[in-house]
PDB file of N, CA and C in Angstrom:
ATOM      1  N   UNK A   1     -30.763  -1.652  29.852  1.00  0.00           N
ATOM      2  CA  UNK A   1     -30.022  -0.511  29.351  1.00  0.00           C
ATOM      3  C   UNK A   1     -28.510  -0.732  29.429  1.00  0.00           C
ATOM      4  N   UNK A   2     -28.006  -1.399  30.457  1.00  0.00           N
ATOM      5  CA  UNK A   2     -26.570  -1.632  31.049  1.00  0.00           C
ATOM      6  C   UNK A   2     -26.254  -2.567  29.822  1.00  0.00           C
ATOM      7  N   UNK A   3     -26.910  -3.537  28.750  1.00  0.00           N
ATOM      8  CA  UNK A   3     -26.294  -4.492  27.957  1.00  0.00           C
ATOM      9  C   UNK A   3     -26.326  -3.982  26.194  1.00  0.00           C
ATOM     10  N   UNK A   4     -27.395  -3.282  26.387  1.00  0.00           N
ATOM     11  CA  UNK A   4     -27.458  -1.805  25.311  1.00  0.00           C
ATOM     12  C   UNK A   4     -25.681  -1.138  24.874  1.00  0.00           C
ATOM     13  N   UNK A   5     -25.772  -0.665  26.531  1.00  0.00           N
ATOM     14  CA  UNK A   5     -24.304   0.245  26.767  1.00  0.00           C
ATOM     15  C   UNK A   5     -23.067  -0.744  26.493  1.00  0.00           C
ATOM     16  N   UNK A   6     -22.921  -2.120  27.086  1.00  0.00           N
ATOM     17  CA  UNK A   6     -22.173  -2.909  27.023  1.00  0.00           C
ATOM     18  C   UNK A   6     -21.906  -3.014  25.605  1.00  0.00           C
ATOM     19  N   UNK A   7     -22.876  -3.414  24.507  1.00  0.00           N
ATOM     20  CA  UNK A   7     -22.317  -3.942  23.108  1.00  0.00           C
ATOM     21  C   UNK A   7     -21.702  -2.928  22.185  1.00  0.00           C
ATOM     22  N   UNK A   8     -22.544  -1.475  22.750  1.00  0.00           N
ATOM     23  CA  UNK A   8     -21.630  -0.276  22.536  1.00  0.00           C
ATOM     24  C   UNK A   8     -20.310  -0.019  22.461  1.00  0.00           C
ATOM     25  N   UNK A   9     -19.800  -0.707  23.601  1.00  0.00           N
ATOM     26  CA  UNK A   9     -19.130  -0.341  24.155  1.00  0.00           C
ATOM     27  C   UNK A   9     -18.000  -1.564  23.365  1.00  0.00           C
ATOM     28  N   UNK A  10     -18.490  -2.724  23.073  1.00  0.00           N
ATOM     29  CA  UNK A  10     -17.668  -3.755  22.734  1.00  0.00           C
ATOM     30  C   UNK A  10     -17.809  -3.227  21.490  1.00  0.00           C
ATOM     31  N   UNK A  11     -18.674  -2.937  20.292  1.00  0.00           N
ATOM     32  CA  UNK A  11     -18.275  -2.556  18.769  1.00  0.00           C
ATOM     33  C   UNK A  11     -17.334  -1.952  19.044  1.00  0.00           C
ATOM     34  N   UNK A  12     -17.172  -0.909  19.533  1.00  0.00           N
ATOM     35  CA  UNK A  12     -16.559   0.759  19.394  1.00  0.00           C
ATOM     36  C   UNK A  12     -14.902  -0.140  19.426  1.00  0.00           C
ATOM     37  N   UNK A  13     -14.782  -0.775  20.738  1.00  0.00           N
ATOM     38  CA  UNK A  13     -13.420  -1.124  21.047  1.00  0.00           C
ATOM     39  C   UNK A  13     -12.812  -2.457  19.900  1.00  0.00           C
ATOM     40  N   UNK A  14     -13.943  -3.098  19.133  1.00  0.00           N
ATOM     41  CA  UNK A  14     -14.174  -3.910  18.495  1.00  0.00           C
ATOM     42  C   UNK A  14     -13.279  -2.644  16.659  1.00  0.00           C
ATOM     43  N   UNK A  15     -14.261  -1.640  16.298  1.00  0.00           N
ATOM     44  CA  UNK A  15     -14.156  -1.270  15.533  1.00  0.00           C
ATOM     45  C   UNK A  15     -12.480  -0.368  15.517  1.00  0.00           C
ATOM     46  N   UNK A  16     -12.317   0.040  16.687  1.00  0.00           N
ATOM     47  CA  UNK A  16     -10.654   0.818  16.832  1.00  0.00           C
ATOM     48  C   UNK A  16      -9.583  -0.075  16.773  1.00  0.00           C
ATOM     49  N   UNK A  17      -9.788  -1.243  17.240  1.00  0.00           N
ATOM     50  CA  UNK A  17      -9.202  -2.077  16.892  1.00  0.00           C
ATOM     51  C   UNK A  17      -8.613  -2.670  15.984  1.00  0.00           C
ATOM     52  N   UNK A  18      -9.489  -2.963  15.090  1.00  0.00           N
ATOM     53  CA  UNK A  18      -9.135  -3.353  13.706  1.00  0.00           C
ATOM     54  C   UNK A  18      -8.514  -2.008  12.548  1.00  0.00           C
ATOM     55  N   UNK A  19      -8.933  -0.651  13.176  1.00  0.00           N
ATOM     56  CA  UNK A  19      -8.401   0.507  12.761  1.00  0.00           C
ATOM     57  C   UNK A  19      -6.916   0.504  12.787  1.00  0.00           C
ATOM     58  N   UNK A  20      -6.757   0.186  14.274  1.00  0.00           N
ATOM     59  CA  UNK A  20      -5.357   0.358  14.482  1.00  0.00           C
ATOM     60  C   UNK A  20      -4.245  -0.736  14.520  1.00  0.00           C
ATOM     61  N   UNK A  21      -4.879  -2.392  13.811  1.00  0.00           N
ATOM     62  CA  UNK A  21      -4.058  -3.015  13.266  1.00  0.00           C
ATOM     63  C   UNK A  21      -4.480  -2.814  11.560  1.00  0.00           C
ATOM     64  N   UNK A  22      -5.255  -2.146  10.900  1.00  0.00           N
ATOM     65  CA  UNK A  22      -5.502  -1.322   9.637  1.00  0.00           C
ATOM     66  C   UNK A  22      -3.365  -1.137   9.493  1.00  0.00           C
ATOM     67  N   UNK A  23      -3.736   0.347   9.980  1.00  0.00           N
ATOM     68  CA  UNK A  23      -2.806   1.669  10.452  1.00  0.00           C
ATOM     69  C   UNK A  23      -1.160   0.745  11.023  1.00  0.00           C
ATOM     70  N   UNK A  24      -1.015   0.018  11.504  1.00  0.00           N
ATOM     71  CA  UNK A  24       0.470  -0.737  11.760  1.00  0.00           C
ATOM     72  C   UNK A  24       0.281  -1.645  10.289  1.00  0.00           C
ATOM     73  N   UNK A  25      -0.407  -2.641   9.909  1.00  0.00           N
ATOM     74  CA  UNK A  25      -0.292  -3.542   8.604  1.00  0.00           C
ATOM     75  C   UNK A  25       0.635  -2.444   7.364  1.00  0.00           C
ATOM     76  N   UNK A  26      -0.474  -0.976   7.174  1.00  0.00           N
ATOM     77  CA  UNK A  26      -0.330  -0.613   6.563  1.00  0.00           C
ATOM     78  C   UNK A  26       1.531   0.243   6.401  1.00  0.00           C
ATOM     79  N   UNK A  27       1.465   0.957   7.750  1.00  0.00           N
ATOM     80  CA  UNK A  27       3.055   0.650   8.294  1.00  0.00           C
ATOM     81  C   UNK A  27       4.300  -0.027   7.887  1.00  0.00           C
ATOM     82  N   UNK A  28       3.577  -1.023   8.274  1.00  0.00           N
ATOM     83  CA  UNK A  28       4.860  -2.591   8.271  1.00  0.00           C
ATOM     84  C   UNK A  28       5.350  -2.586   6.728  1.00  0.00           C
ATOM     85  N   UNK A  29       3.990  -2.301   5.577  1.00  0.00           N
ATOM     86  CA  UNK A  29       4.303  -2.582   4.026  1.00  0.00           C
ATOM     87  C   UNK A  29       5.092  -1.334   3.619  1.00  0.00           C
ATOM     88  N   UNK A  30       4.689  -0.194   4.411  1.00  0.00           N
ATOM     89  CA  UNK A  30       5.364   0.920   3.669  1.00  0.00           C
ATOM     90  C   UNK A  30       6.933   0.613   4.024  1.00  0.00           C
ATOM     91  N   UNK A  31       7.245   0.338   5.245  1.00  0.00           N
ATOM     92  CA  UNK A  31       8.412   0.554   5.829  1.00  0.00           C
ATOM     93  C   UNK A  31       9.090  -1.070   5.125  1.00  0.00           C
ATOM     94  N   UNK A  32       8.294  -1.868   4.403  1.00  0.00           N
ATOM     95  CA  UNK A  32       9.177  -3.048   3.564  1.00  0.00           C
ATOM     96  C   UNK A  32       9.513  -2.568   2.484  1.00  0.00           C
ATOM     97  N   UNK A  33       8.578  -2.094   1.636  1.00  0.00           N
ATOM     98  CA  UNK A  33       8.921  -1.009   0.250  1.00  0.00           C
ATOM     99  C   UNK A  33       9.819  -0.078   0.126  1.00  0.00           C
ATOM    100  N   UNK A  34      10.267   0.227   1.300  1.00  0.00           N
ATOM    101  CA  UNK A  34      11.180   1.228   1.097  1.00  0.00           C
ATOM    102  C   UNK A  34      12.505   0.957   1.764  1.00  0.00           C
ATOM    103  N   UNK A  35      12.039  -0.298   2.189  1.00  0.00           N
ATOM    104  CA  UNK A  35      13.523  -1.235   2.327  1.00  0.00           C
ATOM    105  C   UNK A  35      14.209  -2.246   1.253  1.00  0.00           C
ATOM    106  N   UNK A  36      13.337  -2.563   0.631  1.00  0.00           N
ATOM    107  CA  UNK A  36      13.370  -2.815  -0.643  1.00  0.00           C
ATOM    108  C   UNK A  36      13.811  -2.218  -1.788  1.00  0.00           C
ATOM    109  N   UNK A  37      13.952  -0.868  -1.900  1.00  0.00           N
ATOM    110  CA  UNK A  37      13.996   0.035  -2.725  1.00  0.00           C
ATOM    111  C   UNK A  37      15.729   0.574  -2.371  1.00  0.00           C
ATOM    112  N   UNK A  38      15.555   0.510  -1.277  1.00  0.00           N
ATOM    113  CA  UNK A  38      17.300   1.004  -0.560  1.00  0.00           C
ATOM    114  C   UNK A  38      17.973  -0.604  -0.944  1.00  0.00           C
ATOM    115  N   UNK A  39      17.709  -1.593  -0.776  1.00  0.00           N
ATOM    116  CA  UNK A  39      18.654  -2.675  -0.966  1.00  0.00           C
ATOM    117  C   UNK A  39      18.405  -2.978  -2.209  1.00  0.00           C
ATOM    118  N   UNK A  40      17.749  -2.659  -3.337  1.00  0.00           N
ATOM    119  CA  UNK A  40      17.547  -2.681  -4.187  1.00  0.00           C
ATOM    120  C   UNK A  40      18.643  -1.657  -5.368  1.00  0.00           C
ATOM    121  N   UNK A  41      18.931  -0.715  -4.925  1.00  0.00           N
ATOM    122  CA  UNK A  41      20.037   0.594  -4.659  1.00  0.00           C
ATOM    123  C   UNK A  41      21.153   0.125  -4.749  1.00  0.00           C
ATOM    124  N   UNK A  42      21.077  -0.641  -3.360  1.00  0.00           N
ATOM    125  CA  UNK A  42      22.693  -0.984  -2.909  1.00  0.00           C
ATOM    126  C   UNK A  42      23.140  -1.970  -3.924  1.00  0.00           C
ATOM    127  N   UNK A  43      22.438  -3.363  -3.892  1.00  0.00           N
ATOM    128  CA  UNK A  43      22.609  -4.072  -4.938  1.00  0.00           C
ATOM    129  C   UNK A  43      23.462  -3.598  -6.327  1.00  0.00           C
ATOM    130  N   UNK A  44      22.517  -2.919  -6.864  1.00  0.00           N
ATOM    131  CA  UNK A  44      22.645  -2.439  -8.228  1.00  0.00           C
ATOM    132  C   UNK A  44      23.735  -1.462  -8.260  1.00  0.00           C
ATOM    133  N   UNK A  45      24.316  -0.907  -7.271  1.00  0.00           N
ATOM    134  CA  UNK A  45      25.006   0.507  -7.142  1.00  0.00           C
ATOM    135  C   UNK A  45      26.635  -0.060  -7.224  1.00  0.00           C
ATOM    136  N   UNK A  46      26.654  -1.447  -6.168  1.00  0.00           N
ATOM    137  CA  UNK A  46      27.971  -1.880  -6.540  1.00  0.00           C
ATOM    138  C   UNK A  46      28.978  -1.950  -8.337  1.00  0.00           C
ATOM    139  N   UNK A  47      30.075  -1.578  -8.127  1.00  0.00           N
ATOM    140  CA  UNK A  47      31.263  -1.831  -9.826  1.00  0.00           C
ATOM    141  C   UNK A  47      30.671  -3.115 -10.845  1.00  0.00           C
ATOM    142  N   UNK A  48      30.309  -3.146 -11.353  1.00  0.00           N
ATOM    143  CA  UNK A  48      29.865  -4.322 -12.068  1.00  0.00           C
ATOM    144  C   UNK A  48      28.716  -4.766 -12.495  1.00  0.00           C
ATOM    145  N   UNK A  49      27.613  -4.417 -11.301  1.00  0.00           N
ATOM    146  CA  UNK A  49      26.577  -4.749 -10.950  1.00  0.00           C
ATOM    147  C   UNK A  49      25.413  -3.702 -12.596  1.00  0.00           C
ATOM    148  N   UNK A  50      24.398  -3.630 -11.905  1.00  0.00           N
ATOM    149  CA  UNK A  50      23.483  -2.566 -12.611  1.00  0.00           C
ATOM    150  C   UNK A  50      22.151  -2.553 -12.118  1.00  0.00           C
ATOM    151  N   UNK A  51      21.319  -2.365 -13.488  1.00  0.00           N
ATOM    152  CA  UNK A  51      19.853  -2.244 -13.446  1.00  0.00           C
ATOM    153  C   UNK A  51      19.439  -3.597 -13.220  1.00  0.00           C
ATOM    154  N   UNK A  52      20.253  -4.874 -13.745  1.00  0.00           N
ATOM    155  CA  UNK A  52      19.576  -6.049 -13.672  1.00  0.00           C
ATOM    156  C   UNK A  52      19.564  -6.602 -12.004  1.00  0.00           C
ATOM    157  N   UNK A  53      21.000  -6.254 -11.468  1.00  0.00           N
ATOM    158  CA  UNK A  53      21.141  -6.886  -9.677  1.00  0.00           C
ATOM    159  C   UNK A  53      19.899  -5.998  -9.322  1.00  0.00           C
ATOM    160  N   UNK A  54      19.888  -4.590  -9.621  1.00  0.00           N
ATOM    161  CA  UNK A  54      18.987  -3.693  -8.633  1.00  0.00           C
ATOM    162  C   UNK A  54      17.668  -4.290  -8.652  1.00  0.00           C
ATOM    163  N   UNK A  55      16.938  -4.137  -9.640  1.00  0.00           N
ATOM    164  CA  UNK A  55      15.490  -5.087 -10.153  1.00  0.00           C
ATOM    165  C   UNK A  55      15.469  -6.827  -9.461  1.00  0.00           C
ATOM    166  N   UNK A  56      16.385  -7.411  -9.637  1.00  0.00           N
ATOM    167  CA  UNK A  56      16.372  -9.067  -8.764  1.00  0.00           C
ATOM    168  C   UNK A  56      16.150  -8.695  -7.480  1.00  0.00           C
ATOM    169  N   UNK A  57      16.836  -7.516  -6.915  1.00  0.00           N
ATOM    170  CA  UNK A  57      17.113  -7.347  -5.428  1.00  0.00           C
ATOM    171  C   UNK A  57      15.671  -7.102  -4.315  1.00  0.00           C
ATOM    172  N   UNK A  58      15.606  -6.251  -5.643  1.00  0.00           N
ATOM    173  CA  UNK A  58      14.315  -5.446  -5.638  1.00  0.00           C
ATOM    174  C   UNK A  58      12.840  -6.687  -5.271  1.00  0.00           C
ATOM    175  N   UNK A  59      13.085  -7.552  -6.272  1.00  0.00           N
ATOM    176  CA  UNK A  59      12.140  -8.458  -6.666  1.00  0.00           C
ATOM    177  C   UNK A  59      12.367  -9.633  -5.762  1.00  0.00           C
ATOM    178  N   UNK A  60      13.482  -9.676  -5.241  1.00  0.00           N
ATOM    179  CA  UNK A  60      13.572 -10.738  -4.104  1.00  0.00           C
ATOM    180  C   UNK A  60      12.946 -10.199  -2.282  1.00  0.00           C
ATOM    181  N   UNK A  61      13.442  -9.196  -1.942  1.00  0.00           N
ATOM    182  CA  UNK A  61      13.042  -8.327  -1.058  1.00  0.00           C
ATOM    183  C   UNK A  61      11.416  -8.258  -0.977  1.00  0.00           C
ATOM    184  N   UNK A  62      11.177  -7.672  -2.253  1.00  0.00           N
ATOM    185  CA  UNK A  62       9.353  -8.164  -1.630  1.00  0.00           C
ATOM    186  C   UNK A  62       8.956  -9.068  -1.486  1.00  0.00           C
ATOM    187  N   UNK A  63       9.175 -10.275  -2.523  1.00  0.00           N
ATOM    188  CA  UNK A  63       8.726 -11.682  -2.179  1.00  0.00           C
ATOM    189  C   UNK A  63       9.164 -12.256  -0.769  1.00  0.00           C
ATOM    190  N   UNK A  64      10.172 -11.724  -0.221  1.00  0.00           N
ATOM    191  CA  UNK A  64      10.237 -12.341   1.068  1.00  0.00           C
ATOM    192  C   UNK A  64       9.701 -11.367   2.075  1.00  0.00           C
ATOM    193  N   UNK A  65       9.570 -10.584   1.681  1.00  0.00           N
ATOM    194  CA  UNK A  65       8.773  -9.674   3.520  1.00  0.00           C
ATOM    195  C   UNK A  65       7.360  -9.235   2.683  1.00  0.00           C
ATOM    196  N   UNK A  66       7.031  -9.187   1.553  1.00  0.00           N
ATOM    197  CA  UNK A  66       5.275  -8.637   1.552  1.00  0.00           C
ATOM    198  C   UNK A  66       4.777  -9.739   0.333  1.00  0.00           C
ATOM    199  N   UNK A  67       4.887 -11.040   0.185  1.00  0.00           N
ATOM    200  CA  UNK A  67       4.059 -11.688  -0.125  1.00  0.00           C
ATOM    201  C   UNK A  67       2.885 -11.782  -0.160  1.00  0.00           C
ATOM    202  N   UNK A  68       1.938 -12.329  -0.959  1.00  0.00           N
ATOM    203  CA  UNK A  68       0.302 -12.061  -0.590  1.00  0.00           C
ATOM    204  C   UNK A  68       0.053 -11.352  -1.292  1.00  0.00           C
ATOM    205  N   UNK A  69      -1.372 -10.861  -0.884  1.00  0.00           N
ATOM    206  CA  UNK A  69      -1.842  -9.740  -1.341  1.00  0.00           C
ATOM    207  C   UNK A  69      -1.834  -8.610  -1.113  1.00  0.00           C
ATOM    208  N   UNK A  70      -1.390  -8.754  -0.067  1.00  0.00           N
ATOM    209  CA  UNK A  70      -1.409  -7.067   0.346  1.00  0.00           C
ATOM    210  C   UNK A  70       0.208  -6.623  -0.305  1.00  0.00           C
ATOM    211  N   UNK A  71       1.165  -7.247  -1.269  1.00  0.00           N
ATOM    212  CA  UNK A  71       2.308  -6.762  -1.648  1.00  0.00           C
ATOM    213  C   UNK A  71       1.755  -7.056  -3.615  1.00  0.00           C
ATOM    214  N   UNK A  72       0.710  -7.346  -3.947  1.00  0.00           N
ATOM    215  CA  UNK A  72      -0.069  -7.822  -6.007  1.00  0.00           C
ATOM    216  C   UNK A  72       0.511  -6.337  -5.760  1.00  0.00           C
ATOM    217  N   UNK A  73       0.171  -4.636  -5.412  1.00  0.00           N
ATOM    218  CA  UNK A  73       0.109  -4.075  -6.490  1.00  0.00           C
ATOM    219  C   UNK A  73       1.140  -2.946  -5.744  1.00  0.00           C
ATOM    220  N   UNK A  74       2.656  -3.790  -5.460  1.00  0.00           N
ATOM    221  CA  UNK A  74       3.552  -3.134  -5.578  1.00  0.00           C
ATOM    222  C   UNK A  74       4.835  -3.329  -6.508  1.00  0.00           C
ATOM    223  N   UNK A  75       5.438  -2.199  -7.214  1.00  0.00           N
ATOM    224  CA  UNK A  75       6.228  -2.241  -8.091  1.00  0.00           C
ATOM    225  C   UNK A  75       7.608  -1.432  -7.692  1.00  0.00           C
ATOM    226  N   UNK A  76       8.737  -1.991  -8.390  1.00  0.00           N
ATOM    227  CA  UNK A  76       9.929  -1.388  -7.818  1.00  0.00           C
ATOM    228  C   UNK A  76      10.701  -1.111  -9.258  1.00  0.00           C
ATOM    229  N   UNK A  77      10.621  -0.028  -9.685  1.00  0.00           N
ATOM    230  CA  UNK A  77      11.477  -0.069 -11.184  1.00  0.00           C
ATOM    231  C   UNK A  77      13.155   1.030 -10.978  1.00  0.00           C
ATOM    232  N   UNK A  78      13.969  -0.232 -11.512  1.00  0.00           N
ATOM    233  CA  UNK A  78      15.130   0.897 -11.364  1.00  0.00           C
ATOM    234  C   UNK A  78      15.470   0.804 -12.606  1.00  0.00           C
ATOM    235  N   UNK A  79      16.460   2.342 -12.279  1.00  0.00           N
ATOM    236  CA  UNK A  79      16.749   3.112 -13.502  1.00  0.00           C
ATOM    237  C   UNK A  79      18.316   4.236 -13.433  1.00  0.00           C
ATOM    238  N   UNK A  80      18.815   4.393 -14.568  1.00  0.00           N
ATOM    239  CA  UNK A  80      20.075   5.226 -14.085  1.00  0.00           C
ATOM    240  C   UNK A  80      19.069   6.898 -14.435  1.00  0.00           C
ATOM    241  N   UNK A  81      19.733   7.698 -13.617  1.00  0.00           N
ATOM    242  CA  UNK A  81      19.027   9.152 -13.378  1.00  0.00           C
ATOM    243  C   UNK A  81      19.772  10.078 -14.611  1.00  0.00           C
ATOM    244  N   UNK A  82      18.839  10.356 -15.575  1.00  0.00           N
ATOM    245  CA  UNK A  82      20.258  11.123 -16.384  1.00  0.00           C
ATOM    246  C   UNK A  82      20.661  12.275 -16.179  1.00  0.00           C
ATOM    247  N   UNK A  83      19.726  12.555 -15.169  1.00  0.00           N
ATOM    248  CA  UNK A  83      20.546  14.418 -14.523  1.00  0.00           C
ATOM    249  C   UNK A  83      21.886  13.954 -13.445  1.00  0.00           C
ATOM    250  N   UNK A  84      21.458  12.395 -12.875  1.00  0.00           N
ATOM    251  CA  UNK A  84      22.715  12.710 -11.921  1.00  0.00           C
ATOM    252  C   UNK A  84      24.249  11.441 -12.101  1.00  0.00           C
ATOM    253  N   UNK A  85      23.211  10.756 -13.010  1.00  0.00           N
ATOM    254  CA  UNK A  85      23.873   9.705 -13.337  1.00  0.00           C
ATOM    255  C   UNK A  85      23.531   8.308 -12.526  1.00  0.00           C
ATOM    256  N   UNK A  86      22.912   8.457 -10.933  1.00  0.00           N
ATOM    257  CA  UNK A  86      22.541   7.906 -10.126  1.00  0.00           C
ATOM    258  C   UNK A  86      21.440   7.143 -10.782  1.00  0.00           C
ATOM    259  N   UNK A  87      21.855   5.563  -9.570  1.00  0.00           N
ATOM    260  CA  UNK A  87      20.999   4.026 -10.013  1.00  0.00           C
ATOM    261  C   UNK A  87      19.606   4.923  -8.869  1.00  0.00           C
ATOM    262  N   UNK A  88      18.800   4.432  -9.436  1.00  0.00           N
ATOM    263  CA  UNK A  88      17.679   5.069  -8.736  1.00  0.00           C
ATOM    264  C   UNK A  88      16.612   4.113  -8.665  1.00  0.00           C
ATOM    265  N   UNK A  89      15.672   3.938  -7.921  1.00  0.00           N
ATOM    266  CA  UNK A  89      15.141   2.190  -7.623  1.00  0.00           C
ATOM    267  C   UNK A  89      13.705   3.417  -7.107  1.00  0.00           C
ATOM    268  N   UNK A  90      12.484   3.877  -8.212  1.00  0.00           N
ATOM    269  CA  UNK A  90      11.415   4.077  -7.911  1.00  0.00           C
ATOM    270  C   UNK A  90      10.143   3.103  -7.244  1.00  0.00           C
ATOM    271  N   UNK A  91       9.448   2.874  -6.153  1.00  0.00           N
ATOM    272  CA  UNK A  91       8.606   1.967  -5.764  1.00  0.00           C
ATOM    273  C   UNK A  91       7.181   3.060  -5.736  1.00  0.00           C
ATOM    274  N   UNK A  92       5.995   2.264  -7.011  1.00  0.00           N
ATOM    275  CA  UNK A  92       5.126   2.815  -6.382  1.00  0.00           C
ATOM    276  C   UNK A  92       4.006   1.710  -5.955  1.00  0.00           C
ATOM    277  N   UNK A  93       3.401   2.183  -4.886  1.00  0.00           N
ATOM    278  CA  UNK A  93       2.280   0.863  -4.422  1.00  0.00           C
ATOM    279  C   UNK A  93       0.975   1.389  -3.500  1.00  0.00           C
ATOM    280  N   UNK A  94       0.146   0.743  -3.879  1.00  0.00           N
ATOM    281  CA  UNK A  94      -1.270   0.451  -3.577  1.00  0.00           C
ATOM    282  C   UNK A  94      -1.327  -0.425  -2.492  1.00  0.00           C
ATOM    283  N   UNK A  95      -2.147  -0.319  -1.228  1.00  0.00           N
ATOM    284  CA  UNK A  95      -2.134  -1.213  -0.650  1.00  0.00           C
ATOM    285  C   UNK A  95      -3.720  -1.099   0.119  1.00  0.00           C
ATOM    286  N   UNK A  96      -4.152  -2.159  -0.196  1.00  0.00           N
ATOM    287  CA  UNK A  96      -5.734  -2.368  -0.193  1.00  0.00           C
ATOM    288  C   UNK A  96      -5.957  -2.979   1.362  1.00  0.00           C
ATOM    289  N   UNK A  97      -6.608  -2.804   2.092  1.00  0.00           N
ATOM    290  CA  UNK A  97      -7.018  -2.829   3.137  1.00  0.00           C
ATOM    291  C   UNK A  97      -7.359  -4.224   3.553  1.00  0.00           C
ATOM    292  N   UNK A  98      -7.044  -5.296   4.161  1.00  0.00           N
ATOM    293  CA  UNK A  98      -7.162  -7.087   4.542  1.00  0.00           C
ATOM    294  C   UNK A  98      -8.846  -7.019   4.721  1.00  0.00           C
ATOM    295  N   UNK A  99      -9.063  -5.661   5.554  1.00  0.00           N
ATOM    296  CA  UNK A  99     -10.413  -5.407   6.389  1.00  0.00           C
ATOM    297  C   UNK A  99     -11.490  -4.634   5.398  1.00  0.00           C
ATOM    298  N   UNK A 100     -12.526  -5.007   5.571  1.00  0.00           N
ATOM    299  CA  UNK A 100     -13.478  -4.237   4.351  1.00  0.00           C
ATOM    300  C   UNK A 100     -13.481  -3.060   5.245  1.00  0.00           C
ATOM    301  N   UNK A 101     -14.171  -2.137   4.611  1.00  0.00           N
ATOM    302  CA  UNK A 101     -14.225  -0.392   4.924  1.00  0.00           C
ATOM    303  C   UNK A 101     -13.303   0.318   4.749  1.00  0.00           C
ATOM    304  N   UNK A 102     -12.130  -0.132   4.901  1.00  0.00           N
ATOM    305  CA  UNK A 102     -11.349   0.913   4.974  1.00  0.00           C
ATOM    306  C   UNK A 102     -10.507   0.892   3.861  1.00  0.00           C
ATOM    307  N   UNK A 103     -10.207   2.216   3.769  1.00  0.00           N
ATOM    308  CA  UNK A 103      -9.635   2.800   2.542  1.00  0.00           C
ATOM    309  C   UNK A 103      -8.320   2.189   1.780  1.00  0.00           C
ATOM    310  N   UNK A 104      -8.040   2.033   0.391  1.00  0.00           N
ATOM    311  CA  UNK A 104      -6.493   1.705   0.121  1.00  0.00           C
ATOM    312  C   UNK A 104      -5.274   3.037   0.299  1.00  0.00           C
ATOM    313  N   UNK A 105      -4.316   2.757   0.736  1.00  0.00           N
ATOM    314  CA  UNK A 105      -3.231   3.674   0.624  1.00  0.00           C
ATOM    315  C   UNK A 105      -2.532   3.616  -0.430  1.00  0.00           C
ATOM    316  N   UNK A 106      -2.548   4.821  -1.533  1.00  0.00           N
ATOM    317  CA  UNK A 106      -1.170   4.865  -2.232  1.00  0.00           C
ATOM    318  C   UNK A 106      -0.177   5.960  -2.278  1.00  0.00           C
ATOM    319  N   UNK A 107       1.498   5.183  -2.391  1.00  0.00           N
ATOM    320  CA  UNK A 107       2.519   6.136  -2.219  1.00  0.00           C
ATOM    321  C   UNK A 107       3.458   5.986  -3.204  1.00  0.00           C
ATOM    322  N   UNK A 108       4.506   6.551  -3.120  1.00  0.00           N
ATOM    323  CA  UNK A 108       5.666   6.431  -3.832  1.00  0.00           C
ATOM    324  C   UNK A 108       6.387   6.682  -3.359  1.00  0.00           C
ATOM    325  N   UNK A 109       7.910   5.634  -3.345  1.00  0.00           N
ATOM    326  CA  UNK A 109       9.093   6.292  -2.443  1.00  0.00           C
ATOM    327  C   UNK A 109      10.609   6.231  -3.895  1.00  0.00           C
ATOM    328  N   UNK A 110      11.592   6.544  -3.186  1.00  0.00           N
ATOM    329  CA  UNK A 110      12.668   6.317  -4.294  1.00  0.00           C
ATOM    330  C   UNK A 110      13.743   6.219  -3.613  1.00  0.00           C
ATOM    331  N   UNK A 111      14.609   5.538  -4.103  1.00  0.00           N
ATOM    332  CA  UNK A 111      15.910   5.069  -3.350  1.00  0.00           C
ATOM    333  C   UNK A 111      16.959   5.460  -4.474  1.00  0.00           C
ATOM    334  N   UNK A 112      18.219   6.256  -3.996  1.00  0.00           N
ATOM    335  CA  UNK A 112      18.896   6.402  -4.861  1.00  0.00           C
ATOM    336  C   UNK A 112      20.347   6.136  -4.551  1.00  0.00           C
ATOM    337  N   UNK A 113      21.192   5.459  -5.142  1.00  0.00           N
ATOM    338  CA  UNK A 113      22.671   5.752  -5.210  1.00  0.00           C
ATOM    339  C   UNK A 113      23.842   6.294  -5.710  1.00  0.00           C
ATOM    340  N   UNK A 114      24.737   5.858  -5.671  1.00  0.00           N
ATOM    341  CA  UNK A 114      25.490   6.574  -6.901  1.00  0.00           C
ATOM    342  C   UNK A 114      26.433   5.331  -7.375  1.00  0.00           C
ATOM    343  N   UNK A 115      26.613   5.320  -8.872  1.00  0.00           N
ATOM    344  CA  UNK A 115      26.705   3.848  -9.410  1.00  0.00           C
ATOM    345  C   UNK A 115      28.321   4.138  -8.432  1.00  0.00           C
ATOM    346  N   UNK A 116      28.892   2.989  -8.314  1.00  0.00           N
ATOM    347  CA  UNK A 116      30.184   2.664  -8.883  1.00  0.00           C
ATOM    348  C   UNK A 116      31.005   2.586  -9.497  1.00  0.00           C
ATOM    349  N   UNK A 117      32.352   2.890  -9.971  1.00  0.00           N
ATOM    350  CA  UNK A 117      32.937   2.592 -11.129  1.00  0.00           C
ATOM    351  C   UNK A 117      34.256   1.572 -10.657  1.00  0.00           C
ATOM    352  N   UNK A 118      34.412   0.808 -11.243  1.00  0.00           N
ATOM    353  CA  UNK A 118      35.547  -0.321 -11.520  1.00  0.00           C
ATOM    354  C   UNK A 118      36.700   0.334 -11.401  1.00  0.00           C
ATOM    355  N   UNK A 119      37.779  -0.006 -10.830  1.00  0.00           N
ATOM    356  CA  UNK A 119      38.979   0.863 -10.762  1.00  0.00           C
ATOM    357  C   UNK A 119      39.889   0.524 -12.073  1.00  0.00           C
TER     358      UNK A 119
END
């Protein structure tokens, strides 16, 4: 009965486990996407600059912190805002689980600035 209880006892700590590096993975990507999206901003926001720095910035930033797969079905599109005039760097993304069972997360964040102008 005691080795019954034991393997119990090892799934369970076995299965929370992988929950709760699930739950930080999933973390780590949100909190790159939306660092991405702010330097993606900044980029583009500088006198000179535009939609094209913001989008490279954008597109360099993920390739270096969410490579793989767990970063295929994220997107970063910037754009000028025509209510505010503001460079605006929308990210939306899917992020599918490394671990079978568990669920994909999707969000959307937005990063916004205010362009620059050339003196």
């Amino acid at each position: 009965m005691t080795t019954v209880t034991t393997l119990l006892a090892i799934a369970f700590t076995v299965i929370t486990a992988m929950a709760l590096i699930n739950v930080l993975t999933f973390l780590y990507a949100r909190s790159v996407v939306r660092s991405a999206a702010d330097e993606a901003v900044r980029a583009g926001s500088r006198a000179g600059a535009g939609i094209t720095a913001c989008d490279a910035r954008a597109a360099n930033a993920l390739d270096a912190l969410l490579g793989g797969p767990l970063g295929d079905e994220v997107s970063i599109v910037c754009e000028i805002d025509p209510a505010t005039g503001h460079l605006v760097a929308v990210a939306d993304a899917t992020l599918h689980s490394p671990l079978p069972g568990f669920p994909a997360w999707t969000f959307s964040l937005r990063g916004e600035a205010v362009q620059e102008v050339a003196p």
